[in-house]
N, C-alpha and C. Protein backbone atom coordinates (compact mmCIF):
# COMPACT_ATOMS: atom_id res chain seq x y z
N UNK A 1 -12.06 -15.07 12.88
CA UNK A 1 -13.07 -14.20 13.39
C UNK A 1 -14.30 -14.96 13.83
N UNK A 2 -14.56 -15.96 12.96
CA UNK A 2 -15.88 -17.04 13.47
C UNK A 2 -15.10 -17.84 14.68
N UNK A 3 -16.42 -17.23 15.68
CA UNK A 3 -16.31 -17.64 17.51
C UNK A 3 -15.28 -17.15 18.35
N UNK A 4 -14.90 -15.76 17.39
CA UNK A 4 -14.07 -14.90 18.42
C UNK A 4 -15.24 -13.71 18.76
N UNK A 5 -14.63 -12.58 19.47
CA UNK A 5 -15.02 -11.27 19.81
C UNK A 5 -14.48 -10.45 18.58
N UNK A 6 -13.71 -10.57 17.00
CA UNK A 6 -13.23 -10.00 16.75
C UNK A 6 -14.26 -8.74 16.27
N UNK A 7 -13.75 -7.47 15.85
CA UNK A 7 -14.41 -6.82 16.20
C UNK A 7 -15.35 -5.93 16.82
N UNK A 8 -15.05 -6.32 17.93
CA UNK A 8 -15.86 -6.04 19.83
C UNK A 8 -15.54 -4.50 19.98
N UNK A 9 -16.43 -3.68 19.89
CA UNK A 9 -15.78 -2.38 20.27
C UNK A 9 -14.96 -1.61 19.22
N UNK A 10 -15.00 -2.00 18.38
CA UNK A 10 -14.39 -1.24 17.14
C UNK A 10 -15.50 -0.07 16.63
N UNK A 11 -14.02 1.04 16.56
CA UNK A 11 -14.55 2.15 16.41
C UNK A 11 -13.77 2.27 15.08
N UNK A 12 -14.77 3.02 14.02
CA UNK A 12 -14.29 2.90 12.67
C UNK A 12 -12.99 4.15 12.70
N UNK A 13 -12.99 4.86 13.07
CA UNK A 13 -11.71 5.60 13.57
C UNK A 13 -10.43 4.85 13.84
N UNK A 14 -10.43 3.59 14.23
CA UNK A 14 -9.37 2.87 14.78
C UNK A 14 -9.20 2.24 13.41
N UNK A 15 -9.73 2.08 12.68
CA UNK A 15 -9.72 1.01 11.80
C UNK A 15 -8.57 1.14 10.73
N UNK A 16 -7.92 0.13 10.34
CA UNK A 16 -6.28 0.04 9.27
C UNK A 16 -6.35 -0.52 7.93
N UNK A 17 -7.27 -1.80 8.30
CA UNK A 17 -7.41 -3.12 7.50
C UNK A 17 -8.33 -3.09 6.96
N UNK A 18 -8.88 -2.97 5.82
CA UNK A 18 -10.09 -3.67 5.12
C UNK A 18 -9.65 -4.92 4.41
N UNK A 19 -10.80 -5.79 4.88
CA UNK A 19 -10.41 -7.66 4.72
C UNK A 19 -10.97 -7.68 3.19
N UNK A 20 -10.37 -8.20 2.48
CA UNK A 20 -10.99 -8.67 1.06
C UNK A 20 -11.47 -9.76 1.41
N UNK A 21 -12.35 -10.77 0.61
CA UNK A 21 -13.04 -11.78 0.60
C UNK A 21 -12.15 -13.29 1.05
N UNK A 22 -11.34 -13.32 0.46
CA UNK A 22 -10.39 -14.22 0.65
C UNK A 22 -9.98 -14.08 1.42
N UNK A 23 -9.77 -13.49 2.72
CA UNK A 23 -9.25 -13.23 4.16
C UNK A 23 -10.14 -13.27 4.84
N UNK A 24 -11.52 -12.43 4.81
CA UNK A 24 -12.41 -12.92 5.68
C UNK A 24 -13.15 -14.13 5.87
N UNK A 25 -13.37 -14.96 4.69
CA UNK A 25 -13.75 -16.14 4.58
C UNK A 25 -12.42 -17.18 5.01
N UNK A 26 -11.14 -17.04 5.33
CA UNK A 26 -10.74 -17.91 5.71
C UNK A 26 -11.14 -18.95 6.80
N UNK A 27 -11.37 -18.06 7.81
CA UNK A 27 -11.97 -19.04 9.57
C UNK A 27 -12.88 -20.19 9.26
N UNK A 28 -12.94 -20.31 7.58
CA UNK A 28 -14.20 -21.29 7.48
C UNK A 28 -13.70 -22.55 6.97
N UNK A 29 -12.18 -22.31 6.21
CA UNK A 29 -11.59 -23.83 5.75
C UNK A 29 -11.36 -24.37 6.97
N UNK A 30 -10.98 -26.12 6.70
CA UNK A 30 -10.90 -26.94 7.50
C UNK A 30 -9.49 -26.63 8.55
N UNK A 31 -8.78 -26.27 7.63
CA UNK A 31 -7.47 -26.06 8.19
C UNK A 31 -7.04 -24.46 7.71
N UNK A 32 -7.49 -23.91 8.32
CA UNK A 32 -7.77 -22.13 8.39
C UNK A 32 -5.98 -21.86 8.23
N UNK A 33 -5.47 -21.09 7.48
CA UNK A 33 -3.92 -20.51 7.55
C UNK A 33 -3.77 -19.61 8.48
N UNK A 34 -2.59 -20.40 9.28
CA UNK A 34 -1.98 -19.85 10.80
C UNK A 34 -1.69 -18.44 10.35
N UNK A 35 -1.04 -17.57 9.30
CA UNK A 35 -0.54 -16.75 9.09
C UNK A 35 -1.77 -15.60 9.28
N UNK A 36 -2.97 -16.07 8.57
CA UNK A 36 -4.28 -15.39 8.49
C UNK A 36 -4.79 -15.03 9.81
N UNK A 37 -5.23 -16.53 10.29
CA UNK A 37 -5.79 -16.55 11.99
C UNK A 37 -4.65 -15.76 12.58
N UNK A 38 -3.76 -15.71 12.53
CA UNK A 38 -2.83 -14.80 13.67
C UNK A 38 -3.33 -13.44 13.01
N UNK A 39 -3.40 -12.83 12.16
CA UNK A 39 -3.50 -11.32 11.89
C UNK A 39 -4.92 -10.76 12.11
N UNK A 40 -6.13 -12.10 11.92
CA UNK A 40 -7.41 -11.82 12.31
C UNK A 40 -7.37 -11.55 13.85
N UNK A 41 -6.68 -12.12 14.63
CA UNK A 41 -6.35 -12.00 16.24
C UNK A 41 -5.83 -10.75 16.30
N UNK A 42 -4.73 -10.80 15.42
CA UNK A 42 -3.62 -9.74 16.41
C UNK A 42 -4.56 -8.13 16.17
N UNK A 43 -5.52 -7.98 14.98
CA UNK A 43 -5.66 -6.84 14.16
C UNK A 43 -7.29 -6.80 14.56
N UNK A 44 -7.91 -7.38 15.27
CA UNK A 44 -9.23 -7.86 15.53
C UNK A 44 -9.62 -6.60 15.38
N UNK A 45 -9.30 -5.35 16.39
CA UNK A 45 -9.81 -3.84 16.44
C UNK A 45 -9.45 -3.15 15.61
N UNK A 46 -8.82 -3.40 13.91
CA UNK A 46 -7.95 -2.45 13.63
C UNK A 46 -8.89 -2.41 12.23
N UNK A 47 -9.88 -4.05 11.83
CA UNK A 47 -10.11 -4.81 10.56
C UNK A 47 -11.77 -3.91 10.19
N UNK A 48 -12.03 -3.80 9.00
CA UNK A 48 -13.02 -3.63 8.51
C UNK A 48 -13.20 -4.46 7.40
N UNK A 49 -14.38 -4.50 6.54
CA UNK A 49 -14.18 -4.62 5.46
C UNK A 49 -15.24 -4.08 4.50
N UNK A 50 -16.09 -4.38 3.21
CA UNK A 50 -16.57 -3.43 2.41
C UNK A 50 -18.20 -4.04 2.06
N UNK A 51 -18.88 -3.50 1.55
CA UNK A 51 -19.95 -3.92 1.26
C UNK A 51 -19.74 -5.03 -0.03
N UNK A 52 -18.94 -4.80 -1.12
CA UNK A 52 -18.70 -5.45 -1.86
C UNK A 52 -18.38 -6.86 -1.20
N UNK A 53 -17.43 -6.87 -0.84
CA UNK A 53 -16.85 -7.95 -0.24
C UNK A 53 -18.24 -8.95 0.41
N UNK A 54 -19.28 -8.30 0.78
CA UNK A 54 -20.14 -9.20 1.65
C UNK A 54 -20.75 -9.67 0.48
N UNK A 55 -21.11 -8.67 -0.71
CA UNK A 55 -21.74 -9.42 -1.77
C UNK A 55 -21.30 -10.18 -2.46
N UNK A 56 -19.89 -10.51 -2.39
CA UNK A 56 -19.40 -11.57 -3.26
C UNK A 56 -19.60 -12.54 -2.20
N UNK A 57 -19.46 -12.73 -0.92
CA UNK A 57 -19.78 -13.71 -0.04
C UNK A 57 -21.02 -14.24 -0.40
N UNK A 58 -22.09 -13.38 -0.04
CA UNK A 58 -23.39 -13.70 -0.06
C UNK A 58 -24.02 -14.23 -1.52
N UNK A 59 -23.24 -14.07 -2.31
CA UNK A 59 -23.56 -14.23 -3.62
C UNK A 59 -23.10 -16.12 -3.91
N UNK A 60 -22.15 -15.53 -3.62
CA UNK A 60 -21.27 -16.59 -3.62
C UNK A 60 -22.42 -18.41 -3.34
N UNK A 61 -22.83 -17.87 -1.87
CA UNK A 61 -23.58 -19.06 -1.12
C UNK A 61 -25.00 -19.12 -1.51
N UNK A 62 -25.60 -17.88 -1.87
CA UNK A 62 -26.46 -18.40 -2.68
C UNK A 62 -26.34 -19.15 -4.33
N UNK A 63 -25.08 -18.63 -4.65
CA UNK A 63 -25.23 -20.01 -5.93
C UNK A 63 -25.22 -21.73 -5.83
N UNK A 64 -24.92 -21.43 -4.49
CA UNK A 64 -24.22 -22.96 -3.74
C UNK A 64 -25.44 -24.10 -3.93
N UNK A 65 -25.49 -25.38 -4.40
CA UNK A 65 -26.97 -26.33 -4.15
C UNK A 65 -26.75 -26.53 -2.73
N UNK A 66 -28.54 -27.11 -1.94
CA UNK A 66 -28.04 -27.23 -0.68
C UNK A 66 -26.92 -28.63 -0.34
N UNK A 67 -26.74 -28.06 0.80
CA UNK A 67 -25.90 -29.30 1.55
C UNK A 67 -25.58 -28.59 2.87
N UNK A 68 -24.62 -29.26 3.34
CA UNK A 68 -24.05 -28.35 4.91
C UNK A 68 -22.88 -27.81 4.67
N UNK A 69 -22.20 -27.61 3.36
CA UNK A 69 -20.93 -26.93 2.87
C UNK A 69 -21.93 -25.29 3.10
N UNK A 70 -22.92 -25.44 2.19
CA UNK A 70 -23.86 -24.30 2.10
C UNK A 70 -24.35 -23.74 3.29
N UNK A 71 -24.96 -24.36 3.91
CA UNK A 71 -25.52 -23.68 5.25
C UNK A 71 -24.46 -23.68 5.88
N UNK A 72 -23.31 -24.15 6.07
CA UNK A 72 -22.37 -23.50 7.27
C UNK A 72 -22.00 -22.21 7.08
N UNK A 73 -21.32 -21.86 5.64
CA UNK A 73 -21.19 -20.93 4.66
C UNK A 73 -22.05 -19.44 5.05
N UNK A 74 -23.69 -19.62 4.66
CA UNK A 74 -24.92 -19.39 5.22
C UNK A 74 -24.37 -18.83 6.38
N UNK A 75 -24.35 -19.50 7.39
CA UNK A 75 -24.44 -19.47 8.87
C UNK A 75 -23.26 -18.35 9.53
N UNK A 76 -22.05 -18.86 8.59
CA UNK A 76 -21.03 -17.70 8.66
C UNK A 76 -21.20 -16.48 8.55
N UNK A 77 -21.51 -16.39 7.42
CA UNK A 77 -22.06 -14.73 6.70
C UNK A 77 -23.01 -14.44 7.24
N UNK A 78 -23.83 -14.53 7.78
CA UNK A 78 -25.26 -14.73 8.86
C UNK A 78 -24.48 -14.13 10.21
N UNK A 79 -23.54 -14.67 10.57
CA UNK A 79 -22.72 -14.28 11.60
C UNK A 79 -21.63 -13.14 11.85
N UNK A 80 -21.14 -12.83 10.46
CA UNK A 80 -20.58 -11.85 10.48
C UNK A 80 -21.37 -10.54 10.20
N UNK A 81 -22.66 -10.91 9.68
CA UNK A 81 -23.01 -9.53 9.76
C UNK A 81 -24.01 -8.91 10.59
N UNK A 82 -24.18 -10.21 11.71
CA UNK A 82 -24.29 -9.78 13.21
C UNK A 82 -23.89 -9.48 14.40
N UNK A 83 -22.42 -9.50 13.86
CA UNK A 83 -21.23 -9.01 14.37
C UNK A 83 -20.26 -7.65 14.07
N UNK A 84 -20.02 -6.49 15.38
CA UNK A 84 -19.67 -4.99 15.06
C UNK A 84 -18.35 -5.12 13.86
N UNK A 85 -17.96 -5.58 12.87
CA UNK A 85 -17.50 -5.41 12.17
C UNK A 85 -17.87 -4.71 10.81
N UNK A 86 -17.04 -3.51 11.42
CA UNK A 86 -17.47 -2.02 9.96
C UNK A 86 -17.66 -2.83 8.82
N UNK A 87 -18.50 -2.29 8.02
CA UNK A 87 -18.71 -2.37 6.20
C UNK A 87 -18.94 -1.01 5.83
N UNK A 88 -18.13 -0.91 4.90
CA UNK A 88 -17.83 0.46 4.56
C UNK A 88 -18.49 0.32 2.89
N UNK A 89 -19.27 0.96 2.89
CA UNK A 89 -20.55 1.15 1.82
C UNK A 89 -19.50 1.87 0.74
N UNK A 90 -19.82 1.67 -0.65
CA UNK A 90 -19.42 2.19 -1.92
C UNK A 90 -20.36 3.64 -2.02
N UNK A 91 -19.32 4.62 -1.39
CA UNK A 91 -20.20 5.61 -2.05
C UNK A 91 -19.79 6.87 -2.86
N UNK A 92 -19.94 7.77 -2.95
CA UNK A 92 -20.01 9.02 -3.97
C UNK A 92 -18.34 8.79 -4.09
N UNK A 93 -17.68 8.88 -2.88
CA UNK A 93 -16.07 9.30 -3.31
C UNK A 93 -15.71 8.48 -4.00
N UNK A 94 -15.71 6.90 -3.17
CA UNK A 94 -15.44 5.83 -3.88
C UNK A 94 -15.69 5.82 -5.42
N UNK A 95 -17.14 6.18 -5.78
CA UNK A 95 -17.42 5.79 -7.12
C UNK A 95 -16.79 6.67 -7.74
N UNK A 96 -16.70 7.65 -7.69
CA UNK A 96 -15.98 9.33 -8.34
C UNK A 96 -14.29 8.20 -8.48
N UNK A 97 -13.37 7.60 -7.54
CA UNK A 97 -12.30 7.99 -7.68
C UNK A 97 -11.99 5.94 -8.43
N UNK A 98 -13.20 5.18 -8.26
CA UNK A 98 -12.99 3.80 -9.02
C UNK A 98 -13.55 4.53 -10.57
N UNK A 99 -14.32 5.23 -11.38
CA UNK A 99 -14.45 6.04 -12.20
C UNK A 99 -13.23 6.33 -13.11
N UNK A 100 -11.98 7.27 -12.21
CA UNK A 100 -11.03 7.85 -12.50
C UNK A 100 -10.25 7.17 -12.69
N UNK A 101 -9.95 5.86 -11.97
CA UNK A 101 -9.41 4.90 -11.76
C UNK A 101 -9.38 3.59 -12.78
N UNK A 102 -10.75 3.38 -13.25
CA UNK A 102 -10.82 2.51 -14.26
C UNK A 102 -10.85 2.66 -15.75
N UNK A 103 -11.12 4.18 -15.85
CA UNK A 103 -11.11 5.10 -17.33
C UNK A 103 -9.32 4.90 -16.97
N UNK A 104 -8.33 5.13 -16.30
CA UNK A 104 -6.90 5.09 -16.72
C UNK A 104 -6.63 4.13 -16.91
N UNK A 105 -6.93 2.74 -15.94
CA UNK A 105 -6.62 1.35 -16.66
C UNK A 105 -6.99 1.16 -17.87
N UNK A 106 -8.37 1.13 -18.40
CA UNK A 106 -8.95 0.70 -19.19
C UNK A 106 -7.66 1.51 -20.70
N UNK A 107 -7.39 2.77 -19.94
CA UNK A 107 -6.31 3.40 -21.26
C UNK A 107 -5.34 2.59 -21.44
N UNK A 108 -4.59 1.99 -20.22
CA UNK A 108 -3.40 1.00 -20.43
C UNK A 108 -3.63 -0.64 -20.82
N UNK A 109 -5.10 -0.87 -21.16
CA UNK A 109 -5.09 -2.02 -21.65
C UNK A 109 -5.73 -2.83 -20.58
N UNK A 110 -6.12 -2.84 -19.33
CA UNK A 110 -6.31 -3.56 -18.09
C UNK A 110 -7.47 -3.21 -17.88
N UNK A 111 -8.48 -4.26 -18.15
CA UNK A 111 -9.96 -4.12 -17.25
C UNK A 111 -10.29 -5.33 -15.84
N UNK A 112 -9.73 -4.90 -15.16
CA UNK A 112 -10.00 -5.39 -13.72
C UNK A 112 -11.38 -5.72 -13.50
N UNK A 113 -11.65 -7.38 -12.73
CA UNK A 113 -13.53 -6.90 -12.01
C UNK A 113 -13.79 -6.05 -11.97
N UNK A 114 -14.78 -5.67 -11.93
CA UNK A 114 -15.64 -3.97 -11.51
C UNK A 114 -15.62 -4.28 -9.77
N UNK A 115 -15.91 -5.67 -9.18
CA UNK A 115 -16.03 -5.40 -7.72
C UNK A 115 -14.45 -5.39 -7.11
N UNK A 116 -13.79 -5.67 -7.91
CA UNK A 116 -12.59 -5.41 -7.21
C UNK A 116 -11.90 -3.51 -7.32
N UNK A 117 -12.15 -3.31 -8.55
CA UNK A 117 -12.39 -1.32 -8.52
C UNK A 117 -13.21 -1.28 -7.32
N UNK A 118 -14.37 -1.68 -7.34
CA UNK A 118 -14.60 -0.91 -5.84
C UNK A 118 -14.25 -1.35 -4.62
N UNK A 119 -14.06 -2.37 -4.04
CA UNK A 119 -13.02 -2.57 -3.22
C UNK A 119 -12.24 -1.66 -2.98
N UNK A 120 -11.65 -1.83 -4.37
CA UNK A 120 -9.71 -0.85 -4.41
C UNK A 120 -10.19 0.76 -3.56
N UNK A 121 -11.68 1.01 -3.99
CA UNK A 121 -11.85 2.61 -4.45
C UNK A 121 -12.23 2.92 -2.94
N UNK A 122 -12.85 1.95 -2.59
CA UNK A 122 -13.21 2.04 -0.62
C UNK A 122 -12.05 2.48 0.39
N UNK A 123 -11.43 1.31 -0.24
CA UNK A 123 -9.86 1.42 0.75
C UNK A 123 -8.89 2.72 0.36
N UNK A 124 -9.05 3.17 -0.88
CA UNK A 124 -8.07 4.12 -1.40
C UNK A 124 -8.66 5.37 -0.63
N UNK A 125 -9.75 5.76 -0.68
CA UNK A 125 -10.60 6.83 -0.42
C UNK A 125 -11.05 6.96 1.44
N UNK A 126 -10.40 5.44 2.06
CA UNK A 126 -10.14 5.93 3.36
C UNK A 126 -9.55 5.58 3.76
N UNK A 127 -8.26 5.92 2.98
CA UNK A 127 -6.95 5.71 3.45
C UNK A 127 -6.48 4.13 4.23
N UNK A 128 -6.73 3.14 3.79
CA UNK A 128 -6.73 1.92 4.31
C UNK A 128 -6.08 0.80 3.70
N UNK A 129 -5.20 -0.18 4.24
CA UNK A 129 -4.44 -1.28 3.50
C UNK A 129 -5.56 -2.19 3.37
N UNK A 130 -5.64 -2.73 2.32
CA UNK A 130 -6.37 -3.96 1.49
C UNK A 130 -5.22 -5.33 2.00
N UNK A 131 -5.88 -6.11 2.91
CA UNK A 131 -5.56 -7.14 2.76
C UNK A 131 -5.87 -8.25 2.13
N UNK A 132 -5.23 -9.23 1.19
CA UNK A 132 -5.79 -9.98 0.21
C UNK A 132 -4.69 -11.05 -0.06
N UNK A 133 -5.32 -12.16 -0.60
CA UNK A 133 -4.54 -13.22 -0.70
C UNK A 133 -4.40 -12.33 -2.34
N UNK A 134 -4.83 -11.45 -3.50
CA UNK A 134 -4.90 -11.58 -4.48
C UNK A 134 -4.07 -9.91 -5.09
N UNK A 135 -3.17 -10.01 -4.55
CA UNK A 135 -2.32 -8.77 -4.02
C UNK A 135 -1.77 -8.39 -5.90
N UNK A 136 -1.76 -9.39 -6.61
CA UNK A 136 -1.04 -9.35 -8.22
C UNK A 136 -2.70 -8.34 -8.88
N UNK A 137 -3.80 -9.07 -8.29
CA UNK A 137 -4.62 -8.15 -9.13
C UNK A 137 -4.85 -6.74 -8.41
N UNK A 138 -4.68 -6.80 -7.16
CA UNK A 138 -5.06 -5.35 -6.82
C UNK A 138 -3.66 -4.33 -7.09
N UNK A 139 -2.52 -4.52 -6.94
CA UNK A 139 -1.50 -4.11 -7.76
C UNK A 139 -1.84 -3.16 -8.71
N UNK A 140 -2.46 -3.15 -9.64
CA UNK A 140 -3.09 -2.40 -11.21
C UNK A 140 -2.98 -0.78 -10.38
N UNK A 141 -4.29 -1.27 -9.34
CA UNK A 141 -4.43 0.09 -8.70
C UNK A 141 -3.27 1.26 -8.13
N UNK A 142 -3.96 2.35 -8.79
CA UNK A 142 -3.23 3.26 -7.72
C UNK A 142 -3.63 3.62 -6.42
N UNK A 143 -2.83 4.14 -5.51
CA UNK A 143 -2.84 4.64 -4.13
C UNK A 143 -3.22 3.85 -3.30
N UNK A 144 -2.95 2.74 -3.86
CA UNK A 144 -3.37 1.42 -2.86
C UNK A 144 -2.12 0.63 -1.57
N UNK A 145 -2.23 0.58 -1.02
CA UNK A 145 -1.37 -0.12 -0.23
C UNK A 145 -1.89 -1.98 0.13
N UNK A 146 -1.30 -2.55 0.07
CA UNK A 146 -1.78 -4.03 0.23
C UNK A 146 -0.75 -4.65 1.30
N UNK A 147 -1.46 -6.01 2.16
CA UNK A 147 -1.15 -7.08 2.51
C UNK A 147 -1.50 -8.19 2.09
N UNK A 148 -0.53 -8.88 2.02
CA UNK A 148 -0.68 -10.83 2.00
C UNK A 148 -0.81 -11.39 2.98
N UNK A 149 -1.48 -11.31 4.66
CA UNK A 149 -1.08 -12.35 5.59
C UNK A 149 -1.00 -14.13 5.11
N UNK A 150 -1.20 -14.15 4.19
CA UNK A 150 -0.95 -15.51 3.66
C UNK A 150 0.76 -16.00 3.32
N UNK A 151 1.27 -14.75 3.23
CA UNK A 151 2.79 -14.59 2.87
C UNK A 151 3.49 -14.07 4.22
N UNK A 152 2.55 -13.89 5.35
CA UNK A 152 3.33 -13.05 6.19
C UNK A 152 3.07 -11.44 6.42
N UNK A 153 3.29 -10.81 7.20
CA UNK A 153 3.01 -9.33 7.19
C UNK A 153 3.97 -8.54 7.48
């Protein structure tokens, strides 16, 4: 997505994909996974992703000491969120149905991140596949649908 158009004209109506962290931050390793870059291309109009997701980014780079690992990092996230790519805010439904959602895990023994419940609770609540390299933890969830483009799609 860094130094494409992805996202150009995206209308949140069109939208399929919400990117977890680990997918949208790919374009930034040295050697970016072909499997990824092809689905960021092929899905450019289709991708959203969540407010959470930016805060683990942003969080992320501010723990960073400086260097230019950091400011490129910086510069990325700086870039994507000057770029039309939806973020779909945690709100009332979401929290109502990550709520419902984590009171039943928590019964079966499983306390998941809290930012990954909301993640889950974004995508569940508008109807959307979670793509993620981390497909074993979002699993827990119900009504979730997931991708690996790291495995293929």
């Amino acid at each position: 997505m860094a130094g494409s158009d992805a996202g150009k004209n995206v209308r949140v109506a069109d939208v399929k994909y919400l990117l977890d962290t680990n997918i949208l931050s790919e374009p930034t390793r040295k050697l970016p996974h072909p499997g990824v870059m092809a689905g960021l291309e092929r899905h450019e109009r289709e991708v959203c992703t969540a407010a959470p997701v930016l805060h683990e980014m942003t969080y992320g780079v501010e723990r960073m000491g400086p260097g230019r690992r950091r400011d490129h990092l910086a510069a990325f996230v700086a870039r994507l969120l000057a770029c039309p790519l939806p973020v779909l805010p945690y709100d009332l439904r979401a929290a109502q149905w990550h709520a419902r959602e984590r009171a039943r895990l928590e019964s079966l023994g499983h306390t998941p991140p809290f930012v990954d419940g909301q993640i889950a609770a974004i995508a569940a609540t508008q109807g959307l596949t979670i793509v993620t390299r981390n497909v074993r933890e979002f699993r827990i969830f119900a009504e979730l649908v997931l991708e690996d483009w790291f495995e293929g799609q």
